[in-house]
Protein backbone atom coordinates (compact mmCIF):
# COMPACT_ATOMS: atom_id res chain seq x y z
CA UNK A 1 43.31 13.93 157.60
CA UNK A 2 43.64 16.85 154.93
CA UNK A 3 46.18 17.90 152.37
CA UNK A 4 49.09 15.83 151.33
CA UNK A 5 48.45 13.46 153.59
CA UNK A 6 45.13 12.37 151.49
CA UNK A 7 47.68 11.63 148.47
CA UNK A 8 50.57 10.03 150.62
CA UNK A 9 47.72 7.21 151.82
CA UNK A 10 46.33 6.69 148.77
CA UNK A 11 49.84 6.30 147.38
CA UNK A 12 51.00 3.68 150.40
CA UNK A 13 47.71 2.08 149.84
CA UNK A 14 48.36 1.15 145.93
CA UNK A 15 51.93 -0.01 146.89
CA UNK A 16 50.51 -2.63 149.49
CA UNK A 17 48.13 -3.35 146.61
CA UNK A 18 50.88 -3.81 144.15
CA UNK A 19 53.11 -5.81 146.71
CA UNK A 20 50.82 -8.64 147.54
CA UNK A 21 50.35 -9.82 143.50
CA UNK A 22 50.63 -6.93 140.99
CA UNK A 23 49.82 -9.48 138.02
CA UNK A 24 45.95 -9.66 139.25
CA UNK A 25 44.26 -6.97 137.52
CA UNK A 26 40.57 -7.60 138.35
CA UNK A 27 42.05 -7.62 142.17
CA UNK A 28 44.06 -4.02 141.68
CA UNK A 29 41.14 -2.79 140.12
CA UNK A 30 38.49 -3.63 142.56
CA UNK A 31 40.14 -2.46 145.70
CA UNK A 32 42.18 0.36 143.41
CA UNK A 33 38.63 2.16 142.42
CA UNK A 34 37.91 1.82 145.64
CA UNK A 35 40.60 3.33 147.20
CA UNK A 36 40.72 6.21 144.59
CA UNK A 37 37.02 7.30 144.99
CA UNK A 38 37.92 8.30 148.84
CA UNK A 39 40.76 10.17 147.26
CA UNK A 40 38.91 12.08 144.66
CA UNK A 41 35.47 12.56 147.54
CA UNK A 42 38.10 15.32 148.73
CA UNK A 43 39.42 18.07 146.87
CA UNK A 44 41.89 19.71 149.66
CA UNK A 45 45.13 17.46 148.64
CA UNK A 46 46.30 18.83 145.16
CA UNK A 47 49.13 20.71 145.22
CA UNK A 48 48.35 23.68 142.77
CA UNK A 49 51.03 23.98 140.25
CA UNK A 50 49.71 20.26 139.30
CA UNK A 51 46.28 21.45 138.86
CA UNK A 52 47.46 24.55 136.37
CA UNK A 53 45.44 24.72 132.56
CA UNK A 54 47.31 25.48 129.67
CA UNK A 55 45.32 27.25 127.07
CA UNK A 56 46.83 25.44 124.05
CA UNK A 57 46.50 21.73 125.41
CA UNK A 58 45.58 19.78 128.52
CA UNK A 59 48.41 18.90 130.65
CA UNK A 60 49.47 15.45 132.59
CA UNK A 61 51.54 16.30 136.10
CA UNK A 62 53.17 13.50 137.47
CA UNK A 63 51.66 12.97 141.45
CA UNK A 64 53.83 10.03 141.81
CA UNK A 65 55.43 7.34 140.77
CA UNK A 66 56.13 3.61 142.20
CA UNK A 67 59.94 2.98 142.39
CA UNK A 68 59.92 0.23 140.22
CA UNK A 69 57.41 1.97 138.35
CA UNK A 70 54.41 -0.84 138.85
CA UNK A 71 52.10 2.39 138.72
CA UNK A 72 51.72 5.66 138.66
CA UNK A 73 49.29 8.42 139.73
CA UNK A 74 48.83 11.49 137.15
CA UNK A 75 46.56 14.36 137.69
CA UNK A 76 45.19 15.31 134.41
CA UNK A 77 43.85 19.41 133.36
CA UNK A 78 42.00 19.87 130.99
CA UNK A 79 41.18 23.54 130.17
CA UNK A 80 37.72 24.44 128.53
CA UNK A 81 36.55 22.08 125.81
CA UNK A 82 40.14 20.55 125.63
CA UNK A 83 39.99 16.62 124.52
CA UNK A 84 42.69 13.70 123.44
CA UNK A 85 42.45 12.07 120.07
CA UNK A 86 41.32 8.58 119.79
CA UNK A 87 43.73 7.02 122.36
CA UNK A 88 44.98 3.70 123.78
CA UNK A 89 46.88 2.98 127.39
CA UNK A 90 48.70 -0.55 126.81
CA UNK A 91 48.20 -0.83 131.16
CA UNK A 92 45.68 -1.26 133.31
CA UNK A 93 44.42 2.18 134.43
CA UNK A 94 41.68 3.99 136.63
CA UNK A 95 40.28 7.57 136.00
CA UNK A 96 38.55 9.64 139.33
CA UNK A 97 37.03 12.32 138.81
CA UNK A 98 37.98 15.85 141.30
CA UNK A 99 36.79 18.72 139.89
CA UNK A 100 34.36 19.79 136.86
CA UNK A 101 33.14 17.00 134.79
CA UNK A 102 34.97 14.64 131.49
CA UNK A 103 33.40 12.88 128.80
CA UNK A 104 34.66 9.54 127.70
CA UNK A 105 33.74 8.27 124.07
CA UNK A 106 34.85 4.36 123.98
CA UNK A 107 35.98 3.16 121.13
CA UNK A 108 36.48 -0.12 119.29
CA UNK A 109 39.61 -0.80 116.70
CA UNK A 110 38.79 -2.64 113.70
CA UNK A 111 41.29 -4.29 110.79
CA UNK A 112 44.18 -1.53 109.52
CA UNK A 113 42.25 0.97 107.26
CA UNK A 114 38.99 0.88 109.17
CA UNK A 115 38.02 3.60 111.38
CA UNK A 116 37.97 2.91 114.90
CA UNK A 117 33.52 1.63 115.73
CA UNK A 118 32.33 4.69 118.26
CA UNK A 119 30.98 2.72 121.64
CA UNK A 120 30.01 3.76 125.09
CA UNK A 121 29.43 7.16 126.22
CA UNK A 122 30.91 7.80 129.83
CA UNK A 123 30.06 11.12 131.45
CA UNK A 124 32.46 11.44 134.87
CA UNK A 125 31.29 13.71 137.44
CA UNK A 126 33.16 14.63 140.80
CA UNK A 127 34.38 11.64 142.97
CA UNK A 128 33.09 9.04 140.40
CA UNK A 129 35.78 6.28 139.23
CA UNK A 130 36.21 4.92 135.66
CA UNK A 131 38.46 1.73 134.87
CA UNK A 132 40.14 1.35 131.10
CA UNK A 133 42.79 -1.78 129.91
CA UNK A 134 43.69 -4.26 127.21
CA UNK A 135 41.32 -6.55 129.13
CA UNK A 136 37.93 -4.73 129.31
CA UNK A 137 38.50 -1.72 126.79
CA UNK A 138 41.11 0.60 126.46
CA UNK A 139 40.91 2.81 123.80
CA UNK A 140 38.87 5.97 124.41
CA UNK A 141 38.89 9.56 123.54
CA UNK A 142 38.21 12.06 125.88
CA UNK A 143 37.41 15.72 126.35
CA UNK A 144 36.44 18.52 129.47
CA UNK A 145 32.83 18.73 130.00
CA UNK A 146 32.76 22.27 130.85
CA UNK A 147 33.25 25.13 127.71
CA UNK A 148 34.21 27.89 130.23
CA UNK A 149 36.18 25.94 133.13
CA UNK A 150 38.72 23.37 133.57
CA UNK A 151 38.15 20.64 134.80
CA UNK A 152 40.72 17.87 136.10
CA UNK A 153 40.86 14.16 136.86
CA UNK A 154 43.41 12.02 138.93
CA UNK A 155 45.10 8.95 136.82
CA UNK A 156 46.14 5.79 138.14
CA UNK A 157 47.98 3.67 136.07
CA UNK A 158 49.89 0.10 135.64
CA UNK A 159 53.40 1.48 134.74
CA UNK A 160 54.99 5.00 134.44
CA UNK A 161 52.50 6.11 132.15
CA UNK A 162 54.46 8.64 130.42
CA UNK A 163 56.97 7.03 129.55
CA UNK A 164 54.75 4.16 128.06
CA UNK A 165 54.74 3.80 124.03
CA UNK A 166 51.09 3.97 123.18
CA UNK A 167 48.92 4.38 120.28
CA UNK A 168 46.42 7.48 118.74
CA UNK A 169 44.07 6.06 116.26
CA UNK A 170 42.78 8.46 113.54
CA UNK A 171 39.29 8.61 113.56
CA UNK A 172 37.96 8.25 109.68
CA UNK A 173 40.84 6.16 108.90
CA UNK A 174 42.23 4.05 112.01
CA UNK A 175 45.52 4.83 110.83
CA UNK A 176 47.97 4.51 113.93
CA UNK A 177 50.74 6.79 115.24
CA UNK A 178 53.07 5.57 118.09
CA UNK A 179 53.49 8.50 120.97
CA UNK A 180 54.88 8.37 124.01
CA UNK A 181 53.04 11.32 126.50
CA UNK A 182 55.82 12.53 128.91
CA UNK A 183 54.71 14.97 131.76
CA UNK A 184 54.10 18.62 131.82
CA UNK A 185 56.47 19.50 135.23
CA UNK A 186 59.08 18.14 136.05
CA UNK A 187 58.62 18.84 140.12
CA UNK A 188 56.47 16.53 141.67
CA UNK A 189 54.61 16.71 144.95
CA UNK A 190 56.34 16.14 148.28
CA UNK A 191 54.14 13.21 149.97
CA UNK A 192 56.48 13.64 152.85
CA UNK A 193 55.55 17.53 153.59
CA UNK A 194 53.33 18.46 156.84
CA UNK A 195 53.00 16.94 160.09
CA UNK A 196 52.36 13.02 159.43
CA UNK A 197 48.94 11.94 160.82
């Protein structure tokens, strides 16, 4: 298998995931990492205008997303030394790593006024698989590796993530802002181009 077709598995796979109970979260996750780690051991499948830097900001392309919008799979750019401020999710989520390298600062939220409590340090490095919710830590901050190359990672998440109302934190005085993320592009892969294997 090669190309598209990598991406149009993975895709059929989460959506028999979803279908048999998509309230069990410690069941999506398991078999979810799982299932993204053989899509991110394989960097022929991403279509290139959703693996384009910006200089000014990383970007979040839209792979796909589940019809009733259960999940959705993001491929995330992140040009040299470009990061996210102190960020929650709201969803389950999974991160796999496909090419370069991200670091992942975990973070704990304290009372209103309080900075957010630095944990965990996460380095991810090609085909390696990070998890993130409400239910075993979801707020992070994260940043590219690399100073002088981007680097990108593959996002699967519990809803349509960008159109999900999350939170930033600020980080010396936990004061929160509301944001909803959107996507860079409005085209989106076609999991449907090439022969079918």
């Amino acid at each position: 298998m090669t190309g598209i077709a990598r991406l149009r598995r993975f895709v059929t796979g989460m959506t028999h995931l979803i279908d048999e109970d998509a309230r069990d979260e410690a069941r999506i996750l398991k078999a979810g990492r799982q299932m993204l780690g053989e899509l991110v051991a394989v960097d022929d499948w991403l279509p290139e205008f959703c693996a384009e830097p910006h200089p000014d900001h990383y970007c979040q392309y839209l792979l796909h997303c589940d019809p009733l919008e259960r999940f959705s799979v993001v491929s995330f750019v992140w040009g040299p030394g470009q990061g996210t401020p102190i960020h929650d999710h709201t969803v389950w989520g999974m991160i796999g790593m496909l090419r370069g390298a991200e670091v992942a600062q975990s973070f704990t939220v304290g009372p209103v006024g309080s900075p957010p409590v630095a944990g965990e340090v996460a380095r991810l490095e090609p085909g390696m698989v990070e998890a993130v919710s409400p239910t075993i830590g979801d707020v992070h901050q994260v940043r590219n590796a690399h100073p002088d190359r981007p680097s990108i990672s593959i996002h699967v998440y519990g809803a349509n993530i960008g159109a999900v109302h999350r939170h930033v934190f600020d980080a010396a005085t936990g004061a929160v802002k509301e944001f909803v993320s959107g996507y860079n592009s409005d085209r989106v892969p076609n999991l449907w181009g090439g022969a079918r294997p």
